[in-house]
C-alpha atoms as a PDB file:
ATOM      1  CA  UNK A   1     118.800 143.921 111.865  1.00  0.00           C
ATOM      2  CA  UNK A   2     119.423 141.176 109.283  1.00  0.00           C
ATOM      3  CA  UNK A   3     118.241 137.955 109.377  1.00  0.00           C
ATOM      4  CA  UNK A   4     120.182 134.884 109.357  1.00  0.00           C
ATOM      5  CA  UNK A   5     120.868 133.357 106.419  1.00  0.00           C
ATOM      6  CA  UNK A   6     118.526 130.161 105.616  1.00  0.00           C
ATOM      7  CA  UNK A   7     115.596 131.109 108.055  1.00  0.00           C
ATOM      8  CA  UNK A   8     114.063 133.387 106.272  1.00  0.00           C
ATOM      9  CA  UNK A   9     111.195 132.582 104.683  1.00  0.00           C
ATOM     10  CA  UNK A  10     111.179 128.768 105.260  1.00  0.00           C
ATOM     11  CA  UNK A  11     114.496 128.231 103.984  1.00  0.00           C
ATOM     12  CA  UNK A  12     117.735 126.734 105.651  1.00  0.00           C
ATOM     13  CA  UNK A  13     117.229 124.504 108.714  1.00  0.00           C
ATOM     14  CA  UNK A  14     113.667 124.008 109.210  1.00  0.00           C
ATOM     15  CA  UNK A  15     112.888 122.998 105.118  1.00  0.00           C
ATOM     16  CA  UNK A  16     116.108 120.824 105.606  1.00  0.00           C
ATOM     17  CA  UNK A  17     114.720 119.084 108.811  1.00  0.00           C
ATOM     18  CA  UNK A  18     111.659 118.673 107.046  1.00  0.00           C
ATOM     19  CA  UNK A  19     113.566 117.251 104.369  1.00  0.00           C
ATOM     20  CA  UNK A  20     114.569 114.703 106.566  1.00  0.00           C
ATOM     21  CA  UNK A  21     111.491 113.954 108.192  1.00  0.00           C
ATOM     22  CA  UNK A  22     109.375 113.487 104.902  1.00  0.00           C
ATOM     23  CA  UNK A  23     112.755 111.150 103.833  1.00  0.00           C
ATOM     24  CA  UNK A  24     112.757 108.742 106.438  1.00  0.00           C
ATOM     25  CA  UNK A  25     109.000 108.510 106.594  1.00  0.00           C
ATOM     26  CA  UNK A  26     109.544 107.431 102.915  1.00  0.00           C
ATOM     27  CA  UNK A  27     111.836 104.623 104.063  1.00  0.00           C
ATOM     28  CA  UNK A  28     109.500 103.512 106.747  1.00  0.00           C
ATOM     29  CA  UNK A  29     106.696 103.222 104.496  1.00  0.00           C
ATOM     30  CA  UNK A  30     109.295 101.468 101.546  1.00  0.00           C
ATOM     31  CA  UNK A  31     110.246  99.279 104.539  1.00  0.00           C
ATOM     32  CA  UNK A  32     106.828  98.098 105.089  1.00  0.00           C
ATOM     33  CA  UNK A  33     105.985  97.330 101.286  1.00  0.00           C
ATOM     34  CA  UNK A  34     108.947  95.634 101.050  1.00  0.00           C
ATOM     35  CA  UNK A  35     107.574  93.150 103.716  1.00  0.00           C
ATOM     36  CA  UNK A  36     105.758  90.497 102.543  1.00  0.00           C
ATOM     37  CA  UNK A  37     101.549  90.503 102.812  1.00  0.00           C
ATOM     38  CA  UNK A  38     101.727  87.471 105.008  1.00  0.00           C
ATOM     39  CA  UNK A  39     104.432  89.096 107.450  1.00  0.00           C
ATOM     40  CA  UNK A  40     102.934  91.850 107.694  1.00  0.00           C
ATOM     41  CA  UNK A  41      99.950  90.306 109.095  1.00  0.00           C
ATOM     42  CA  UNK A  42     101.721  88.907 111.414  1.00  0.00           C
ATOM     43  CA  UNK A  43     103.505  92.134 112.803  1.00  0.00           C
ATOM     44  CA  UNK A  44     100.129  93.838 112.987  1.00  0.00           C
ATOM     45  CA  UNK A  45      98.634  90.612 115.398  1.00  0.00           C
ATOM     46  CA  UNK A  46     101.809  90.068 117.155  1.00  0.00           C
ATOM     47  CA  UNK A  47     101.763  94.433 117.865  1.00  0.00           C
ATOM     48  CA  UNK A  48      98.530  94.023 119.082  1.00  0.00           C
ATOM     49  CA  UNK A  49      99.455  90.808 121.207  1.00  0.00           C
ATOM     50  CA  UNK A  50     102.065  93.235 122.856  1.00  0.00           C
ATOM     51  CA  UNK A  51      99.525  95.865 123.587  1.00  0.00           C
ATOM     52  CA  UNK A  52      97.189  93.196 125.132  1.00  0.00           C
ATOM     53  CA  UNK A  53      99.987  91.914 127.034  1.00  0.00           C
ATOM     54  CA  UNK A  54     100.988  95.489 127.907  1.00  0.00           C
ATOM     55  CA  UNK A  55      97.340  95.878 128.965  1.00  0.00           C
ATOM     56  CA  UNK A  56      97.231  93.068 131.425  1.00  0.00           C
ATOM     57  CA  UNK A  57      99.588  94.511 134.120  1.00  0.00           C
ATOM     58  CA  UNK A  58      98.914  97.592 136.242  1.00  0.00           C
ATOM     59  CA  UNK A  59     101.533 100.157 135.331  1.00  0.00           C
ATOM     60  CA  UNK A  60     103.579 101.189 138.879  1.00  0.00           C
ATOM     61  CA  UNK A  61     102.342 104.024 140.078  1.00  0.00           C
ATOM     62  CA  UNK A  62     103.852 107.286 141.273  1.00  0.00           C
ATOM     63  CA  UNK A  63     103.497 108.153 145.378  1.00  0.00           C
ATOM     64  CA  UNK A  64     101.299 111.033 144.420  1.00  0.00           C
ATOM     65  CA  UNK A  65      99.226 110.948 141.189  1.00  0.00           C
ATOM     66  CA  UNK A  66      98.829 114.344 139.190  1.00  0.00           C
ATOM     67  CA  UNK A  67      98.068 115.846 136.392  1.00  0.00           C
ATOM     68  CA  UNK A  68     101.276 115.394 134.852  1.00  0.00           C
ATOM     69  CA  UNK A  69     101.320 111.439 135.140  1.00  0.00           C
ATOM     70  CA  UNK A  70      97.505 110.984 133.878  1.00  0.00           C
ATOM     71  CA  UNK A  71      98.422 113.177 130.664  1.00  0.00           C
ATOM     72  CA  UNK A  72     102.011 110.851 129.833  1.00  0.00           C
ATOM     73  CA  UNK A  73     100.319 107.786 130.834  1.00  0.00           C
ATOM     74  CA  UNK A  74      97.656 108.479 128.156  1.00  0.00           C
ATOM     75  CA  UNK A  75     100.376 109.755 125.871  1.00  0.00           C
ATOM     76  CA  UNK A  76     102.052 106.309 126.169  1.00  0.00           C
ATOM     77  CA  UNK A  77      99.129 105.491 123.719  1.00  0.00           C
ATOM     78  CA  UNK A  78     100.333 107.301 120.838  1.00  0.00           C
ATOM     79  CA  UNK A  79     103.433 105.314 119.608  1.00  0.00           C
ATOM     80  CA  UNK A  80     101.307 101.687 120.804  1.00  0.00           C
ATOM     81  CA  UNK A  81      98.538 102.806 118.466  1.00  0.00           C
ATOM     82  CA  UNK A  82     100.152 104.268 115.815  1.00  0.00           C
ATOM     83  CA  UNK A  83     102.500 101.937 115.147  1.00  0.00           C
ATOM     84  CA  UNK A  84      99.384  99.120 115.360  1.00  0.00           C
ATOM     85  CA  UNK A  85      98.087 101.527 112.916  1.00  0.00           C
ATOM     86  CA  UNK A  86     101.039 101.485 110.441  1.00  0.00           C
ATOM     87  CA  UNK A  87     101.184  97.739 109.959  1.00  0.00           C
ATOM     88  CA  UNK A  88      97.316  96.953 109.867  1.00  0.00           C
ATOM     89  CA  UNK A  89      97.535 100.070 107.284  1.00  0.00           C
ATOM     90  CA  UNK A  90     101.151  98.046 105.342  1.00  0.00           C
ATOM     91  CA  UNK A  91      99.354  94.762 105.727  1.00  0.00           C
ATOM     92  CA  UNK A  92      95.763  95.566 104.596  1.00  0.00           C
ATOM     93  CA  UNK A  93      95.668  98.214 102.275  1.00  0.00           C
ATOM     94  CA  UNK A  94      98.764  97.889  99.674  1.00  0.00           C
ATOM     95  CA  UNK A  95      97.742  97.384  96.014  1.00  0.00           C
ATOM     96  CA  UNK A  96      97.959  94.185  94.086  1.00  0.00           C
ATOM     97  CA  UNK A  97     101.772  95.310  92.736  1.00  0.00           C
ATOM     98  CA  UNK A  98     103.004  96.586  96.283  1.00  0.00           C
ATOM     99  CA  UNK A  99     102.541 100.387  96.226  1.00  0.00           C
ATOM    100  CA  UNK A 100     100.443 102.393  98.593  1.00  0.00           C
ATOM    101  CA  UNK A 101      96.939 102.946  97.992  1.00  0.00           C
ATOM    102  CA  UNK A 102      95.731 106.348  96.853  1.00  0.00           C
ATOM    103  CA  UNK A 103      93.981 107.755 100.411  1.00  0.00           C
ATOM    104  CA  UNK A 104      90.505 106.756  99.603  1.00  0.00           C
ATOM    105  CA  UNK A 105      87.960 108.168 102.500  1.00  0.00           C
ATOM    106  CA  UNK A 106      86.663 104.272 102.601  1.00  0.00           C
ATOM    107  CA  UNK A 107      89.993 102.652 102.964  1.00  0.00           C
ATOM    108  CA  UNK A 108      90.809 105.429 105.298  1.00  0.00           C
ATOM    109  CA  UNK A 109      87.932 104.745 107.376  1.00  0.00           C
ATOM    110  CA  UNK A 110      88.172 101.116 107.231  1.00  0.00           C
ATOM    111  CA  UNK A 111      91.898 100.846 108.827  1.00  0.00           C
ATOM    112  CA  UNK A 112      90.676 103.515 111.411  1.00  0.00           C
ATOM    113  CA  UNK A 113      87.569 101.760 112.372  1.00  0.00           C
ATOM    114  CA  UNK A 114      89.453  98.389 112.800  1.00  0.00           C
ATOM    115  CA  UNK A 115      92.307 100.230 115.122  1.00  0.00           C
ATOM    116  CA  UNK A 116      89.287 101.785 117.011  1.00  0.00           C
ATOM    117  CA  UNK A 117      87.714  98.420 117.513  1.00  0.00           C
ATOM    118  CA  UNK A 118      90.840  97.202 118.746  1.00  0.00           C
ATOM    119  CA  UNK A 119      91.286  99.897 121.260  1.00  0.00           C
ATOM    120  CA  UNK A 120      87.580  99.502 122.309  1.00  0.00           C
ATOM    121  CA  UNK A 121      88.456  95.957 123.439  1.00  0.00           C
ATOM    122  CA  UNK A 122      91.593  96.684 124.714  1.00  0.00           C
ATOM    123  CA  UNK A 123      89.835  98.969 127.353  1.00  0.00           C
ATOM    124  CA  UNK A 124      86.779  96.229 128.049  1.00  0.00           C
ATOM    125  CA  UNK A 125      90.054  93.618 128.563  1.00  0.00           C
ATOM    126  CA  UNK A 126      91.731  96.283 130.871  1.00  0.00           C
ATOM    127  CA  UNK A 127      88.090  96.206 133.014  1.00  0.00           C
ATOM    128  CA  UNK A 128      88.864  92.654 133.993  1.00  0.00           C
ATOM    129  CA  UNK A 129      92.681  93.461 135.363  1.00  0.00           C
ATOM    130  CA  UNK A 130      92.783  94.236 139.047  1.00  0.00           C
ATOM    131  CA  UNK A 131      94.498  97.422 139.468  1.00  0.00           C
ATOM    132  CA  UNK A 132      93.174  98.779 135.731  1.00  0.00           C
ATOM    133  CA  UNK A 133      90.091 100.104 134.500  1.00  0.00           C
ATOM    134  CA  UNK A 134      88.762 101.026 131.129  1.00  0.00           C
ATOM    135  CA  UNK A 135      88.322 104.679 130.150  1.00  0.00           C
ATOM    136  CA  UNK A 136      86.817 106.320 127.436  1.00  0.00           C
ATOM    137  CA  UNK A 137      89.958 108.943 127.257  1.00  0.00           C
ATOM    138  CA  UNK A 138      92.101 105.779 126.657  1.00  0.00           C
ATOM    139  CA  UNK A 139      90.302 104.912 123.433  1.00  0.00           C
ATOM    140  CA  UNK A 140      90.220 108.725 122.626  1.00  0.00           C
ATOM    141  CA  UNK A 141      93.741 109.050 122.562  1.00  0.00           C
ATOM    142  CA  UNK A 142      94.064 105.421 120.692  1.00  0.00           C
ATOM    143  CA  UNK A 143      91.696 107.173 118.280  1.00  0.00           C
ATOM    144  CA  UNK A 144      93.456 110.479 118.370  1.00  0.00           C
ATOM    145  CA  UNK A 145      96.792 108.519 116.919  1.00  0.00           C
ATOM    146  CA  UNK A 146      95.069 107.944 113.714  1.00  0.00           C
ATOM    147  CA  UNK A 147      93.259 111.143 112.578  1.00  0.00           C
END
């Protein structure tokens, strides 16, 4: 049997999909330099306004709660936090002349504990919504979106 040509050996589609992937992250994160400081600080409080707001409602829920709905209701998480993630990172950590920081541990650390704290209040602000409680899994999986 012969293999097809361009899978073998990380060739052909998957290297090219990749390719892609690694591309438009690039654009993203051009996209977010490009923005100015101020701006950007304003995306990151106005993202986190929209998870507090998001955080104030009790979600509808299904007829018969399972597995299934608990583990996509704490995926929903992922995008909210990572994106929070993205523009505290755009609007807090970009050097003086508007590239990306080299990925110091501290700075690192610094953007992660501030997205934690975030997510550590957003649960103690769910406690006080009828209908919602906090949970630590919640600010796992807000956590989770950042290592």
């Amino acid at each position: 049997m012969h293999a097809e040509p361009g899978l073998a050996a990380g060739t052909g589609s998957g290297r090219a999909e990749a390719g892609r992937i690694t591309r438009t992250l690039r654009a993203i994160g051009r996209f977010l330099l490009w923005i100015p400081r101020p701006i950007a600080l304003l995306l990151a409080g106005a993202w986190a306004l929209l998870i507090w707001d998001l955080s104030s409602h009790v979600a509808p829920l299904p007829l018969h709660p399972n597995l299934g709905w608990e583990l996509l209701s704490n995926l929903a998480h992922a995008p909210l936090f990572g994106v929070l993630t993205l523009f505290v990172a755009s609007a807090g950590l970009r050097e003086s002349d508007g590239r990306w920081p080299e990925p110091r541990p501290a700075r690192i650390a610094l953007v992660l504990a501030g997205v934690l704290a975030y997510g550590l209040l957003d649960e103690w602000h769910q406690s006080s919504i009828r209908g919602r409680d906090a949970s630590l899994l919640d600010v796992l999986t807000d956590r989770n979106v950042e290592s």
